[in-house]
Protein backbone atom coordinates (compact mmCIF):
# COMPACT_ATOMS: atom_id res chain seq x y z
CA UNK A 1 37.78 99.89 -16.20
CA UNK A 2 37.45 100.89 -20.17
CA UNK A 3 35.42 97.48 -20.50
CA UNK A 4 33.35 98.22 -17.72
CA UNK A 5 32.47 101.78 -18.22
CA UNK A 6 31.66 101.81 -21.93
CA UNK A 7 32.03 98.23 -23.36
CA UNK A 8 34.18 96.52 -25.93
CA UNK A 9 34.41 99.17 -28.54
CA UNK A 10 36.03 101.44 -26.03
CA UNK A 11 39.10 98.78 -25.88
CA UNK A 12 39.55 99.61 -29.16
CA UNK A 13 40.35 103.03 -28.93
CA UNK A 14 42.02 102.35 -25.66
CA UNK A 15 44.46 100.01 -27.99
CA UNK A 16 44.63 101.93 -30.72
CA UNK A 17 45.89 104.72 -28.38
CA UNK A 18 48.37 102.81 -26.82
CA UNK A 19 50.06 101.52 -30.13
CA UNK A 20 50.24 105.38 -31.19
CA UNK A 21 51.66 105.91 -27.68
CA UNK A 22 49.39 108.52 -26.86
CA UNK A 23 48.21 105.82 -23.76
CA UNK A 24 51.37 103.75 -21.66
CA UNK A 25 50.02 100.13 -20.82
CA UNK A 26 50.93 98.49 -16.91
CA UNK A 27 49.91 96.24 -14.56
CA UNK A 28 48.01 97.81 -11.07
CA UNK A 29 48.73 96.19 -7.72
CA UNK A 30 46.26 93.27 -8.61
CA UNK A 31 47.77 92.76 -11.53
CA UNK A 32 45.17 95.18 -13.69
CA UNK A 33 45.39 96.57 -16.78
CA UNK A 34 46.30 100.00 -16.36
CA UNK A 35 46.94 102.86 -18.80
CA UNK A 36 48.72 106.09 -18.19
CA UNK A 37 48.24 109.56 -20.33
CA UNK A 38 49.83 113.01 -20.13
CA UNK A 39 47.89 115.49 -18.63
CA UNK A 40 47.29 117.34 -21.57
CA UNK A 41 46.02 114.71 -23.24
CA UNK A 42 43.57 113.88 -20.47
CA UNK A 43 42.72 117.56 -20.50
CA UNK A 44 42.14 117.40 -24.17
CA UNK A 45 39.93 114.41 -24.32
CA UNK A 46 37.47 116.16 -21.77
CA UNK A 47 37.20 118.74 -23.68
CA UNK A 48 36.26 116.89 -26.76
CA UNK A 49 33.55 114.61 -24.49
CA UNK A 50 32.12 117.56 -23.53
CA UNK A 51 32.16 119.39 -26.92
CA UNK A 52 30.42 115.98 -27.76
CA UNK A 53 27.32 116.17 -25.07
CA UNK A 54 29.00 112.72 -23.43
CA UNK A 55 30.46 114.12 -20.66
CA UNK A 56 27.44 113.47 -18.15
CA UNK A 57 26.96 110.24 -19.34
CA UNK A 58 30.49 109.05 -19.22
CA UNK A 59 30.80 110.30 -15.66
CA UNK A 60 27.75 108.38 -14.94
CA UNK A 61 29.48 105.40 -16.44
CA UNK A 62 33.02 106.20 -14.20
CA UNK A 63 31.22 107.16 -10.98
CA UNK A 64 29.17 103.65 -11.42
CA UNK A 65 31.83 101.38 -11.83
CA UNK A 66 33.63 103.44 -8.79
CA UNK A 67 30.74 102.40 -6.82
CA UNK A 68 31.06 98.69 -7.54
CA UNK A 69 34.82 98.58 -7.39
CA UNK A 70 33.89 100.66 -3.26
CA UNK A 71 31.22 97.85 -2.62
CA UNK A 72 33.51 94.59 -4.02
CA UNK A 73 36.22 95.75 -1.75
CA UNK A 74 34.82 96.93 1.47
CA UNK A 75 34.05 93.37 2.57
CA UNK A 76 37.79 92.52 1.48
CA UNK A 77 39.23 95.54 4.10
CA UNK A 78 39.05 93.38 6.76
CA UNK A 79 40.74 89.92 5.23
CA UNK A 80 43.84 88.32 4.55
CA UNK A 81 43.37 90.67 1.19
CA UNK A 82 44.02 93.99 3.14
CA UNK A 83 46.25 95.11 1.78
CA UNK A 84 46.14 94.19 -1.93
CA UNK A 85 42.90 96.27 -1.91
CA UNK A 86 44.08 99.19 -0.05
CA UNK A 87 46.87 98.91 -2.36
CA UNK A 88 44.35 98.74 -5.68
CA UNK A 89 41.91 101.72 -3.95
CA UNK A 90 45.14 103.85 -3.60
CA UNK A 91 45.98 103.07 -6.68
CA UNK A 92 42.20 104.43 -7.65
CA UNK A 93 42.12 107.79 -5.50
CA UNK A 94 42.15 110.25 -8.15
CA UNK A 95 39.01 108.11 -10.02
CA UNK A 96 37.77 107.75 -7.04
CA UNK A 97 37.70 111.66 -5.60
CA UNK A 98 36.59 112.43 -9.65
CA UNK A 99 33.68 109.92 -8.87
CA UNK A 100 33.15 111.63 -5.68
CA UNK A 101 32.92 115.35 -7.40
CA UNK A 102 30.90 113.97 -10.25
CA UNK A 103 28.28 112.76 -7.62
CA UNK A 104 28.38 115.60 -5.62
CA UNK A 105 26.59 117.48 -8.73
CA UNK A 106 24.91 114.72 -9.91
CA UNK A 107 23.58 111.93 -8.01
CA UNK A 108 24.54 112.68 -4.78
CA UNK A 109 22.98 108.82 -3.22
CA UNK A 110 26.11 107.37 -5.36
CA UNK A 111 28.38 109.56 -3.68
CA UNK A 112 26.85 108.63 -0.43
CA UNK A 113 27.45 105.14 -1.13
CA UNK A 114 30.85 105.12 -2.39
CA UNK A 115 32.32 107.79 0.25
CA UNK A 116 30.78 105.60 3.55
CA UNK A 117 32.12 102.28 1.31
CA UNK A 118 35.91 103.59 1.50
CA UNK A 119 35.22 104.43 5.37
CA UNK A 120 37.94 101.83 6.27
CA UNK A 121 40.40 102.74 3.55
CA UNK A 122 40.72 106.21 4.76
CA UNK A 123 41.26 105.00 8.78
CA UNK A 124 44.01 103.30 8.01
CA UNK A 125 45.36 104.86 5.11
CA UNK A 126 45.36 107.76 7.69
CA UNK A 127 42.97 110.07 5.46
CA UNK A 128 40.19 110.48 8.32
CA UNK A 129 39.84 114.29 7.77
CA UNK A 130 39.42 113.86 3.42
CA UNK A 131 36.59 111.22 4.60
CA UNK A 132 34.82 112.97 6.30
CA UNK A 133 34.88 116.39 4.23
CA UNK A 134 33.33 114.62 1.81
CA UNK A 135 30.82 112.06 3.68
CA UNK A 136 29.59 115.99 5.29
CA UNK A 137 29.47 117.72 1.52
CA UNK A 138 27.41 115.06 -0.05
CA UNK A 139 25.31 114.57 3.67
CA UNK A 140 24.74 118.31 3.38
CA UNK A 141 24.05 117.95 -0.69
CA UNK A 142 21.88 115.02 0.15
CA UNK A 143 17.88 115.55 0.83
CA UNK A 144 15.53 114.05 3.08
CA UNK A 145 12.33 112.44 1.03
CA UNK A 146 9.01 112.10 2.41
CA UNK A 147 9.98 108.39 3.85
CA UNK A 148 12.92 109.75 6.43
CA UNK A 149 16.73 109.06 5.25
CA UNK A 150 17.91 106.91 2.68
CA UNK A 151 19.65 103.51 3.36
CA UNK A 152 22.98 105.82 1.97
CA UNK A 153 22.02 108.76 3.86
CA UNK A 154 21.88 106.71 7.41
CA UNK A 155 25.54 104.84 6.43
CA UNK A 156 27.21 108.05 5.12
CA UNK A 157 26.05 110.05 8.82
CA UNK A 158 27.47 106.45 10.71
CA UNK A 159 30.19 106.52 8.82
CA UNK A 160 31.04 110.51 9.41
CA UNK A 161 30.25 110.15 13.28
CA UNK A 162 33.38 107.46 13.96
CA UNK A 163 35.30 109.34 11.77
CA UNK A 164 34.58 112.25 13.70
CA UNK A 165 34.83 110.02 17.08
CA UNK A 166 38.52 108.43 15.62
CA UNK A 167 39.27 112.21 15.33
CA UNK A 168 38.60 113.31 18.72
């Protein structure tokens, strides 16, 4: 994700934070780099990015790569790769709901996109009512433009009505 979001000089710092031990290396369930940090520390280095004026832009960054991790795996939810991607979007839910809140105040047709992309992780990871709080917050945060509903806007409302339909 590090590489992705902000480039090579990000690994870097991501290293140099692991030797100091202030970041634990590991493997995710498709054998990704991962890193780990106390929650103070996480809580500290938001601070500082926003102190900094970067925190819009690195949630930009997160909520981005979110959205193509959401759109590289939804064709994979239905495959012999099941469940090594529900494993890695579980593995992603707390970036993924941060993506979700940073969207919700900021570009809402990115939220839209990656909350109707995880549609099939929440059926059958049994999460039907989280899905569709938050396909109706950003539907209800979302606008209509002068050319009807966006591509996003039509999926996300799809998307909410089975929900709603699985849900009785």
């Amino acid at each position: 994700y590090a590489d992705a979001a902000a480039g090579l000089e990000t690994i870097k710092v991501v290293t140099g934070l692991a030797e100091k031990g202030l970041l634990v290396p590991g493997e995710g369930p498709m054998g990704e780099a991962r890193f780990t940090m106390l929650a103070v520390i996480r809580e500290y280095s938001l601070v500082k990015q926003d102190e900094a004026g970067e925190a819009d832009a690195a949630g930009e960054r997160h909520a981005a790569y979110f959205r193509w991790l959401v759109d590289a795996a939804e064709p994979q939810l239905r495959g012999p790769d099941q469940v090594a991607w529900l494993n890695r979007l579980g593995a992603d839910q707390h970036n993924l709901r941060a993506a979700l809140r940073w969207s919700l105040a900021k570009d809402v047709e990115t939220g839209l996109a990656i909350a109707s992309g995880l549609w099939r992780f929440w059926l059958v990871r049994s999460r039907v009512s989280e899905g569709r709080d938050w396909l109706e917050r950003l539907l209800a945060a979302s606008t209509l433009s002068s050319d009807g509903p966006s591509e996003w806007r039509v999926k996300a409302g799809y998307v909410a009505a089975n929900l709603a339909s699985v849900q009785g």
